[in-house]
Structures are given as structure tokens and as C-alpha cells.
N, C-alpha and C. Protein backbone atom coordinates (compact mmCIF):
# COMPACT_ATOMS: atom_id res chain seq x y z
N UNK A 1 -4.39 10.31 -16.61
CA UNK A 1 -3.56 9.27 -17.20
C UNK A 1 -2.24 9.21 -16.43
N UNK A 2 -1.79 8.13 -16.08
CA UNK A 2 -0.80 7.71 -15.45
C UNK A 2 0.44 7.32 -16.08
N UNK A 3 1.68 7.70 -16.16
CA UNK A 3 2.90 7.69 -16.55
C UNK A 3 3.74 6.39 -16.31
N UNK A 4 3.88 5.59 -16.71
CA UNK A 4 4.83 4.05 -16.11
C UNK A 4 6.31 4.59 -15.94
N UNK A 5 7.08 4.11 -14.86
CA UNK A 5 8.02 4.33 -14.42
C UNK A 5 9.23 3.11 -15.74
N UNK A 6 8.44 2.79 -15.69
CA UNK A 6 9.12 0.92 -16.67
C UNK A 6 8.81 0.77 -18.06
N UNK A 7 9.42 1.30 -19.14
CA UNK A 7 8.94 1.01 -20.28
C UNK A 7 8.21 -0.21 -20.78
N UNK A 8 8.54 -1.59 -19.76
CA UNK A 8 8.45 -2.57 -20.00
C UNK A 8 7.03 -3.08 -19.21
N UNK A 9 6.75 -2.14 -18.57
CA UNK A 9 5.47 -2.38 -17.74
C UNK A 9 4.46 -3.35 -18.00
N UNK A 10 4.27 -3.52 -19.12
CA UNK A 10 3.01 -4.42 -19.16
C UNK A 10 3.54 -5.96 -19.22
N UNK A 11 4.65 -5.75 -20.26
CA UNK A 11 5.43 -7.59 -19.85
C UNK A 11 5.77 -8.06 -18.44
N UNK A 12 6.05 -7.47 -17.55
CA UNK A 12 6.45 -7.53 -16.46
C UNK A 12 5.04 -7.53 -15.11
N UNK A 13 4.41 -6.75 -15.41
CA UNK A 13 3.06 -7.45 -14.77
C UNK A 13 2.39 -8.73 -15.63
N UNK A 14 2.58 -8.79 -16.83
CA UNK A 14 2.20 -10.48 -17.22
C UNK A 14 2.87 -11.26 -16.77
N UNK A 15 4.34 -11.35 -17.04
CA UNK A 15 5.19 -12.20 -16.35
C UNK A 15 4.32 -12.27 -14.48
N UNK A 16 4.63 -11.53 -13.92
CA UNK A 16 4.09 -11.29 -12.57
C UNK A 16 3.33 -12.61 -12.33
N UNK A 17 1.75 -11.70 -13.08
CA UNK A 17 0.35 -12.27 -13.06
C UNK A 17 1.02 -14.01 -13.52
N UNK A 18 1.38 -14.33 -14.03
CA UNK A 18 1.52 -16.14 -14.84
C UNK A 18 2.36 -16.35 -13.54
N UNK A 19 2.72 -15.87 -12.88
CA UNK A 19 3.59 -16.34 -11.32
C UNK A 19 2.43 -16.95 -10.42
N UNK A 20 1.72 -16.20 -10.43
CA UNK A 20 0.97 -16.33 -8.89
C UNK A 20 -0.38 -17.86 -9.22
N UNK A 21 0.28 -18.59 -8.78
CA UNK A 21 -0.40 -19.78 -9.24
C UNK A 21 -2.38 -20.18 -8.41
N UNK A 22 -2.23 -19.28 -7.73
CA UNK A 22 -3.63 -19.47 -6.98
C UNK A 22 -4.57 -18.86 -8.17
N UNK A 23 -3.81 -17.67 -9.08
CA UNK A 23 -4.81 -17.20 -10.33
C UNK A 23 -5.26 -18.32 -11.23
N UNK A 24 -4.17 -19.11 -11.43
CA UNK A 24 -4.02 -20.52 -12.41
C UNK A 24 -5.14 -21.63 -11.51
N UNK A 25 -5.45 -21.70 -10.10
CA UNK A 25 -6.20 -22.64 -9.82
C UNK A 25 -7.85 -22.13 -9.57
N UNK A 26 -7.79 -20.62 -10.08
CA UNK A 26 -9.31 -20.67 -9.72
C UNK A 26 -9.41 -20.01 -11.28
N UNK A 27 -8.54 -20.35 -12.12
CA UNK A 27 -9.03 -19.82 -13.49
C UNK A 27 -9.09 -18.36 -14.39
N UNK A 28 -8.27 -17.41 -13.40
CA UNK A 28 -8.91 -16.38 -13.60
C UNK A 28 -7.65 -15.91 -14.72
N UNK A 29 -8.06 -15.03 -15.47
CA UNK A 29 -6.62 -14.67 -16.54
C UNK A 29 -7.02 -12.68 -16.33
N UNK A 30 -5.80 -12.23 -16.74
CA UNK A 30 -5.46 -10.94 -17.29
C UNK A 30 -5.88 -10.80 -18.47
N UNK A 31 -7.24 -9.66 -18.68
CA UNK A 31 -7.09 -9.56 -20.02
C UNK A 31 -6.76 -8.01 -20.38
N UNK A 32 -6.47 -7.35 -19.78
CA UNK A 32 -6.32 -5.98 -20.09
C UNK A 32 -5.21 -5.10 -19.30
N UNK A 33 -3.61 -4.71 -19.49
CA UNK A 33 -2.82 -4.28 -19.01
C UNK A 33 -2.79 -2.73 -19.91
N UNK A 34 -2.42 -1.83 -18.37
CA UNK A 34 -2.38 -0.15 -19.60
C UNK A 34 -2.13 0.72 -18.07
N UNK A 35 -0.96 1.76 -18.41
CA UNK A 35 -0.42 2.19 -17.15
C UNK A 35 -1.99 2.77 -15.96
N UNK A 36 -1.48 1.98 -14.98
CA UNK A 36 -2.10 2.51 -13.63
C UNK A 36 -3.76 1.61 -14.04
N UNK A 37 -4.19 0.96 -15.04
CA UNK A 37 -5.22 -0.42 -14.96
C UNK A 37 -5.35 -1.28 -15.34
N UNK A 38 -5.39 -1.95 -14.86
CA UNK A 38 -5.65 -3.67 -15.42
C UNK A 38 -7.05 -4.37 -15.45
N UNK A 39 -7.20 -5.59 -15.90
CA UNK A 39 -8.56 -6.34 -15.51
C UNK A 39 -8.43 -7.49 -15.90
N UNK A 40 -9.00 -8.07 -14.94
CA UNK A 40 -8.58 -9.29 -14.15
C UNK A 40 -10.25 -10.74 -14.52
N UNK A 41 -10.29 -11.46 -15.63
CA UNK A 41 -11.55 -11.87 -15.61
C UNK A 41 -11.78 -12.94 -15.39
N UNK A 42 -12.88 -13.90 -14.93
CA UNK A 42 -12.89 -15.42 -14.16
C UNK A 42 -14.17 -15.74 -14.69
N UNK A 43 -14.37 -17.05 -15.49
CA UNK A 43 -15.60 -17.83 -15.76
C UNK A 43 -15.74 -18.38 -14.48
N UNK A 44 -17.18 -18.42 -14.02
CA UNK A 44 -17.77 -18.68 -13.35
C UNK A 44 -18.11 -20.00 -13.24
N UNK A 45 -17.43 -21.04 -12.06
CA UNK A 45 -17.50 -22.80 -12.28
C UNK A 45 -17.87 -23.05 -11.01
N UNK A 46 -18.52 -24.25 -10.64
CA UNK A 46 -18.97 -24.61 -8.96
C UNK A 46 -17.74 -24.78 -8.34
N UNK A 47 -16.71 -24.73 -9.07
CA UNK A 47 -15.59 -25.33 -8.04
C UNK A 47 -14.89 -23.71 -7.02
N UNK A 48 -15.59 -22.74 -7.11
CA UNK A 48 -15.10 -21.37 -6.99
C UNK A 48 -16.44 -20.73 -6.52
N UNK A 49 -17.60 -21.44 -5.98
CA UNK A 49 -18.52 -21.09 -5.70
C UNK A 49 -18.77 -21.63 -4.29
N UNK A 50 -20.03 -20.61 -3.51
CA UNK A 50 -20.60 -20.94 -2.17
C UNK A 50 -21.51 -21.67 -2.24
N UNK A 51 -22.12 -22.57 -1.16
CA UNK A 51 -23.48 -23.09 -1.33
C UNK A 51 -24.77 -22.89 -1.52
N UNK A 52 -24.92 -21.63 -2.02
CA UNK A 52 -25.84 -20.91 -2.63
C UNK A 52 -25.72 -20.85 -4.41
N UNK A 53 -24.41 -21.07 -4.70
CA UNK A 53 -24.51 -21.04 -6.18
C UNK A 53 -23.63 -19.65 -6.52
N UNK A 54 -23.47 -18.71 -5.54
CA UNK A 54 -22.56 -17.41 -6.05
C UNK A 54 -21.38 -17.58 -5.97
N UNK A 55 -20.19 -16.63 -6.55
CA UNK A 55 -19.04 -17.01 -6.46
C UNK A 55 -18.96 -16.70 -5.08
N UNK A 56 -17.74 -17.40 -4.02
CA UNK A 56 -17.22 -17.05 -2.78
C UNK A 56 -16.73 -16.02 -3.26
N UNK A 57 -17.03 -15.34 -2.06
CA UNK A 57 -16.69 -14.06 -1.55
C UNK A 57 -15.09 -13.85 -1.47
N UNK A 58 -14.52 -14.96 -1.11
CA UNK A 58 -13.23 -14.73 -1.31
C UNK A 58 -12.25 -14.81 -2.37
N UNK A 59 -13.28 -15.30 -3.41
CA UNK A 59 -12.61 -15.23 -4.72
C UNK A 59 -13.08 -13.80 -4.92
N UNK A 60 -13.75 -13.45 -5.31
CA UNK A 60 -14.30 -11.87 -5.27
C UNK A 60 -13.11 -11.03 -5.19
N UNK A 61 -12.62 -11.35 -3.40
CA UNK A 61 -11.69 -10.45 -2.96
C UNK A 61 -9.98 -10.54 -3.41
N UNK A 62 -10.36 -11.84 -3.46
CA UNK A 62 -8.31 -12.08 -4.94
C UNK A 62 -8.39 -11.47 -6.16
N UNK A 63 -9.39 -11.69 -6.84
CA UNK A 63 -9.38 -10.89 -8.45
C UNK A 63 -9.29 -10.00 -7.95
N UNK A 64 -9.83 -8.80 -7.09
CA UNK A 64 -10.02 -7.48 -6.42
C UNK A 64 -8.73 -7.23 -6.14
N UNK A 65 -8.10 -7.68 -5.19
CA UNK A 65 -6.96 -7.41 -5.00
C UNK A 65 -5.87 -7.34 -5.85
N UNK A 66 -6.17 -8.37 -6.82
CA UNK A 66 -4.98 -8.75 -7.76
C UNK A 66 -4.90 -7.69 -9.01
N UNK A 67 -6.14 -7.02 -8.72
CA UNK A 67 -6.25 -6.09 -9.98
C UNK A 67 -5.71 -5.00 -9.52
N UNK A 68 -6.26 -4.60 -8.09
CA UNK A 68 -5.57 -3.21 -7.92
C UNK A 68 -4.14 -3.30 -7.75
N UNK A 69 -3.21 -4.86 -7.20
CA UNK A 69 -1.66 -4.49 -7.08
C UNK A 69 -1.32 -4.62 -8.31
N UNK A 70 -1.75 -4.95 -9.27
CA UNK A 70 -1.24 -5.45 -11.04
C UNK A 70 -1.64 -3.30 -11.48
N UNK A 71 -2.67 -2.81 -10.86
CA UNK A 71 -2.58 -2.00 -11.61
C UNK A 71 -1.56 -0.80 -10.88
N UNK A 72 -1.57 -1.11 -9.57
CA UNK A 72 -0.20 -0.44 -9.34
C UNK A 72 1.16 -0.67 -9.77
N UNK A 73 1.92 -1.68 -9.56
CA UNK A 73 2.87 -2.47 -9.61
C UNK A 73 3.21 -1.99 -11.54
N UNK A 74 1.91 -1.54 -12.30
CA UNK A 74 2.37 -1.24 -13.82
C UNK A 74 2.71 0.18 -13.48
N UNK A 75 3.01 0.83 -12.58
CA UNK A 75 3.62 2.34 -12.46
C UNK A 75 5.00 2.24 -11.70
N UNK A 76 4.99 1.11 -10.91
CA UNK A 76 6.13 0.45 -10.10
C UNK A 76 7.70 0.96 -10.89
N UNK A 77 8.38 1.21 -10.14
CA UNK A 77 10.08 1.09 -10.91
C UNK A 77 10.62 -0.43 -11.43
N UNK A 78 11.50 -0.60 -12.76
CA UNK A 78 11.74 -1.84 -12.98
C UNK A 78 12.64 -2.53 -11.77
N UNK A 79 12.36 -3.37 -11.51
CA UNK A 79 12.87 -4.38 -10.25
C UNK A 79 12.14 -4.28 -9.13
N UNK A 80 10.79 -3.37 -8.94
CA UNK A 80 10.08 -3.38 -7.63
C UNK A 80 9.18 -4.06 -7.69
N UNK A 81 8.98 -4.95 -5.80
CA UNK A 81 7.92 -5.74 -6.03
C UNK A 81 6.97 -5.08 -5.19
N UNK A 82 5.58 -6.00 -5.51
CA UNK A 82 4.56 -4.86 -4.86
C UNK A 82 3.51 -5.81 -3.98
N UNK A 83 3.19 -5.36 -2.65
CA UNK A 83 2.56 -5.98 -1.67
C UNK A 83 1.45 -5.53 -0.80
N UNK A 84 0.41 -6.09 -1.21
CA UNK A 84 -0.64 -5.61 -0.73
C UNK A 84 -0.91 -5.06 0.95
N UNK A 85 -1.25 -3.81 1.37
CA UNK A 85 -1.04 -3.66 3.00
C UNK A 85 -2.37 -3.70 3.81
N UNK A 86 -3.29 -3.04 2.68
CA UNK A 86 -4.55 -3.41 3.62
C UNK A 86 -5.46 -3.25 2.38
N UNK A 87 -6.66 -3.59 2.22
CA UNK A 87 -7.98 -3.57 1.49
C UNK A 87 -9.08 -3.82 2.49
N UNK A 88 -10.20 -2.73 1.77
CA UNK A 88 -11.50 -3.20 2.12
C UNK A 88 -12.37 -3.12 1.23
N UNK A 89 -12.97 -4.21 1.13
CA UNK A 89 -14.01 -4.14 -0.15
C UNK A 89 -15.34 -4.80 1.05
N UNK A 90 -16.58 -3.97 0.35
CA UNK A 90 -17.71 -4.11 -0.27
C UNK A 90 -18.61 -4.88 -0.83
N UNK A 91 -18.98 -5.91 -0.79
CA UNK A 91 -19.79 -6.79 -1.58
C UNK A 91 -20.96 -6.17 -1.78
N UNK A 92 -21.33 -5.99 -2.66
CA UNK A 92 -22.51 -5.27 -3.05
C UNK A 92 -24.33 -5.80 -3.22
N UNK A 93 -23.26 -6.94 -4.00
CA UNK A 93 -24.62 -8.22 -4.77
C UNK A 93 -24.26 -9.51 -4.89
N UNK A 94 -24.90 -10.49 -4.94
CA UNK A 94 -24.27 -11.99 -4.91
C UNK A 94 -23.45 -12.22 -6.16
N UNK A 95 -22.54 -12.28 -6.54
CA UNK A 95 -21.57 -12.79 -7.90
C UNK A 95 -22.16 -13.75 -8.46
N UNK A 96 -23.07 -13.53 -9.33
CA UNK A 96 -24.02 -14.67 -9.98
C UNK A 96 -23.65 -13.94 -11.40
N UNK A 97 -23.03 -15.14 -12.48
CA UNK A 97 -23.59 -14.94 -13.60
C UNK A 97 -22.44 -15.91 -14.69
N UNK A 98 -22.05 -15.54 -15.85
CA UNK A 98 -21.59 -16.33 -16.84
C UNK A 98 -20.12 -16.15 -16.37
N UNK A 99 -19.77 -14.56 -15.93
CA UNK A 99 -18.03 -14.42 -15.61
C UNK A 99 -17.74 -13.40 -15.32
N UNK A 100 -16.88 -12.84 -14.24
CA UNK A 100 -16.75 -11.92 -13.20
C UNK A 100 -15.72 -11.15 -14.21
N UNK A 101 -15.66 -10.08 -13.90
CA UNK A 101 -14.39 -8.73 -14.90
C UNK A 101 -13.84 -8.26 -13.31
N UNK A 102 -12.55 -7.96 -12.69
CA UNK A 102 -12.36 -7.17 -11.55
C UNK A 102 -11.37 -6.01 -12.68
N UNK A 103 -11.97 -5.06 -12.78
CA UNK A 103 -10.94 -3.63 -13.01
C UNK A 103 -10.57 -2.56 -11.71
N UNK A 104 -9.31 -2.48 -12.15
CA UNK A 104 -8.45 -2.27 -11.20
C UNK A 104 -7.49 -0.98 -11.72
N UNK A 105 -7.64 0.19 -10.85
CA UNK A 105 -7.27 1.43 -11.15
C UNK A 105 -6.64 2.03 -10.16
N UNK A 106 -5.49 2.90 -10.38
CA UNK A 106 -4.67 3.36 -9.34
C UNK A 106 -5.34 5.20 -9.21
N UNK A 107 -5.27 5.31 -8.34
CA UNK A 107 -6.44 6.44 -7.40
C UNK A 107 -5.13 7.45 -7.29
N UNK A 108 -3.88 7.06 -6.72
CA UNK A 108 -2.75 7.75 -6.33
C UNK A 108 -1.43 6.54 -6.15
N UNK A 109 -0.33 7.08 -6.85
CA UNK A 109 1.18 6.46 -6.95
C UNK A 109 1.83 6.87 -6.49
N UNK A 110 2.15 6.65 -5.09
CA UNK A 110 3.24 7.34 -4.19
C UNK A 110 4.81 6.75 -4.20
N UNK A 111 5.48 7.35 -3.69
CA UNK A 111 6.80 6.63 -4.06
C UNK A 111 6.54 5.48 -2.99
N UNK A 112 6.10 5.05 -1.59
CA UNK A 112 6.14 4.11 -1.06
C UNK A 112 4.93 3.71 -1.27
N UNK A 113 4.11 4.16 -1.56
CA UNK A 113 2.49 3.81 -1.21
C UNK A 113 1.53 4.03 -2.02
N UNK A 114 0.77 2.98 -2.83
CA UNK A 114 -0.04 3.38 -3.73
C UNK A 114 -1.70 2.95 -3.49
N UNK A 115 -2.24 3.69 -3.72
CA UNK A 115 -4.13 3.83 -3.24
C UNK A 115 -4.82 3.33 -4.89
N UNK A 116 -5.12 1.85 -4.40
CA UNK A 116 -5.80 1.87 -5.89
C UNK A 116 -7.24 1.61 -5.75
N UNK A 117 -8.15 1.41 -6.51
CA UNK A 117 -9.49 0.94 -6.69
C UNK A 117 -9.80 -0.28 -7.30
N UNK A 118 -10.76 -1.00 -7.68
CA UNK A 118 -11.48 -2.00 -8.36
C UNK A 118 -12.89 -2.26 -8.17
N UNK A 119 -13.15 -2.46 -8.93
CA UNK A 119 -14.97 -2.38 -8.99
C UNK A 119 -14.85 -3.98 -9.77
N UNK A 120 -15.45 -4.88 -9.33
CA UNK A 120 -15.79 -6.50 -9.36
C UNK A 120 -17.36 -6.46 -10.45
N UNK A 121 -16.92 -6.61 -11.79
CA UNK A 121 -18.85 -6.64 -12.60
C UNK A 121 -18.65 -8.27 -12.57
N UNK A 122 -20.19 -8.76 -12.24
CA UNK A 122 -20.67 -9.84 -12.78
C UNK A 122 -21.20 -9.67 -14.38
N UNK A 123 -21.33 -10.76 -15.20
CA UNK A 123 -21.63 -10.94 -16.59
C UNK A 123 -21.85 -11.58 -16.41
N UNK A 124 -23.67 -11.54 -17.36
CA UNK A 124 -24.20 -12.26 -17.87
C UNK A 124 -25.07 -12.00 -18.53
N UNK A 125 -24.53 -12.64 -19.62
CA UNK A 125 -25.00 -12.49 -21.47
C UNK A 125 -24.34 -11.07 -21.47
N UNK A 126 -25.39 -10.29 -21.83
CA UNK A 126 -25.43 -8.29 -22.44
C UNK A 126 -25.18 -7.92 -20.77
N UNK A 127 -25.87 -8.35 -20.04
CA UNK A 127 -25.64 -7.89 -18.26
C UNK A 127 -24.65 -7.80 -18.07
N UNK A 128 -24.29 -6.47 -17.36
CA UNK A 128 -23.69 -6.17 -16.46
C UNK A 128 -23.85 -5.95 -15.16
N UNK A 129 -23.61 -6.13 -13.77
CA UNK A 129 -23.80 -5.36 -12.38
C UNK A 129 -22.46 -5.72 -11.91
N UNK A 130 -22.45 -4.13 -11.15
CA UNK A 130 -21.31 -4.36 -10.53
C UNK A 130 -22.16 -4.60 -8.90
N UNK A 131 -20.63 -6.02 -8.42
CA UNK A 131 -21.26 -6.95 -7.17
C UNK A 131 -20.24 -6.32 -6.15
N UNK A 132 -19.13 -5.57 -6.37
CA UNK A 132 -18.18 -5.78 -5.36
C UNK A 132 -17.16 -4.51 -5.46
N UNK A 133 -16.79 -3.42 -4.66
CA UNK A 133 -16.19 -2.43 -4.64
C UNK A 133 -14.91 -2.33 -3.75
N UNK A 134 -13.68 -2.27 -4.63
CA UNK A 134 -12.46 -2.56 -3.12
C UNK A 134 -11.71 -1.54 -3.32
N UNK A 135 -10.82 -0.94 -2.36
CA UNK A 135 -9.63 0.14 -1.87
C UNK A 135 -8.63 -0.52 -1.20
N UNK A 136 -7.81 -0.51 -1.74
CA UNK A 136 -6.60 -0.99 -1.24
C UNK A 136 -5.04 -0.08 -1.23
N UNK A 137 -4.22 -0.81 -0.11
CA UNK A 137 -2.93 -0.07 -0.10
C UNK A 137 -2.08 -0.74 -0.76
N UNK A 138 -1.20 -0.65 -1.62
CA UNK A 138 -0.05 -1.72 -2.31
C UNK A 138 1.38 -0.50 -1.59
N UNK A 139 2.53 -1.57 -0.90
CA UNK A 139 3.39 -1.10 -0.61
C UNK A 139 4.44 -1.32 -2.05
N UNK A 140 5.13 -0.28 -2.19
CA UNK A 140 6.31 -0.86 -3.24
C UNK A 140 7.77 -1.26 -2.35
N UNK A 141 8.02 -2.26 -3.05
CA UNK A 141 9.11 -2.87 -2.16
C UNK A 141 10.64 -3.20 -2.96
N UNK A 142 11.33 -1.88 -2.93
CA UNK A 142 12.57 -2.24 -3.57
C UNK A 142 13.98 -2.71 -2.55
N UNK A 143 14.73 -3.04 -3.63
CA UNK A 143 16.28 -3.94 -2.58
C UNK A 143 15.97 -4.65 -2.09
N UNK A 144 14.58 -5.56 -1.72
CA UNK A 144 14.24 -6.62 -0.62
C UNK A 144 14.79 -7.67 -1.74
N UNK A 145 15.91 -8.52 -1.08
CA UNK A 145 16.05 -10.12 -1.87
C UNK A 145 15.15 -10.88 -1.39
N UNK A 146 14.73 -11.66 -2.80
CA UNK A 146 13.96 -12.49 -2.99
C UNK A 146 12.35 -11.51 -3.47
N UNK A 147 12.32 -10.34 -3.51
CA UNK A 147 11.17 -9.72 -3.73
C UNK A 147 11.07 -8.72 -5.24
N UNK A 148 11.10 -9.34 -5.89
CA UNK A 148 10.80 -8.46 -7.80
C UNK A 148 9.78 -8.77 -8.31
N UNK A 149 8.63 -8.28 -8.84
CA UNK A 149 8.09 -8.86 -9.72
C UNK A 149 8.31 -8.69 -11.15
């Protein structure tokens, strides 16, 4: 269990998350904030899909991402913003189903550098599979103007 630096942690990654407006155009909402994880979930619509019918792959990799810096960024100091440095994810299985869950868990919280996880489940109905596995670096970025979340 992970310790929040921010009493306020979870308002402050909501606030965050309602910022980033590319979440707002492919639908996807926060439903679960709690120090060091979050989860990140998206109904499944053609407008967010490949020509096969699965979700793009690159939506895959934004909920993915967005989960592991939301679940870092909730251990973050109040006024730090947090920026993704590298990820690699995994696609596992085609993202087919009623609506994607990305949970997103911090692995290690460094003072500059945090190692998180996310595992991408497809849903549908009682189904579960997980389609998509990511590791990522989130830098924390304090004193930068123009950079808080």
C-alpha cells in the first residue's frame, strides 16, 4: 500500500483527468481513484475503432498510459505535474467487447521517477480478458511554470 504525499490526492487527479480533453473525445471516464491506482474505463463505439471492428490500438495505449500517470501523479507532491517518459505495452488480444477497464498501478515512487503498470481488460457481459499490458516511466515535474496538475 502506497502512502499519498497530498491529502487531497484524489480531487486533484480528477480535476487533472476532466483537463485532458482527448479523454472527453474518445469517451473514456475515471472510475476508480485510491493512492498509487486508478482505472480508467471506455464503452466501446466505431468511432474509436480499427477496420476490423477492435478498438485501435492507440486508444488502448492512452487509457494505458493515462492510468499509469493518474496512478502515479496520486502519490505526486501537491503542485507536481506528471509526464509520461517512456512506455511499452503489449497488446495481447484484439480489444473486442462491450467496454475496456485500463487499471493502473504504481510498481515504484521515486522522488523523480515513477515505474507504474496497467493491465487493459476487455468486457463483455460476465467476460473478462485482459488484451493489453503496459510499463511506463512518469517523470514528476515540480517549479516548471505552466506545469501542475
Amino acid at each position: 500500500m502506497h502512502k499519498p504525499q497530498d491529502p487531497d490526492f484524489e480531487a486533484r487527479v480528477r480535476r487533472s483527468f476532466g483537463k485532458q480533453s482527448v479523454m472527453e473525445t474518445i469517451g473514456a471516464r475515471m472510475t476508480e481513484v485510491a493512492p498509487g491506482e486508478t482505472t480508467i474505463a471506455l464503452l466501446v463505439a466505431p468511432h474509436i475503432c480499427q477496420q476490423h471492428g477492435f478498438v485501435h490500438a492507440g486508444i488502448v495505449s492512452t487509457i494505458a498510459d493515462s492510468a499509469c500517470g493518474y496512478a502515479a501523479l496520486s502519490l505526486m507532491p501537491a503542485g507536481a505535474g506528471v509526464l509520461t517518459a517512456e512506455f511499452k505495452i503489449n497488446l495481447l488480444a484484439p480489444a473486442a467487447g462491450d467496454r475496456l477497464e485500463a487499471h493502473g498501478r504504481v510498481v515504484r515512487a521515486g522522488r523523480m521517477l515513477t515505474v507504474a503498470q496497467a493491465e487493459v481488460e476487455a468486457i463483455d457481459g460476465e467476460r473478462r480478458k485482459t488484451v493489453a499490458v503496459m510499463t511506463a516511466t512518469l517523470v514528476t515535474l515540480e517549479g516548471r511554470e505552466g506545469i501542475a496538475d
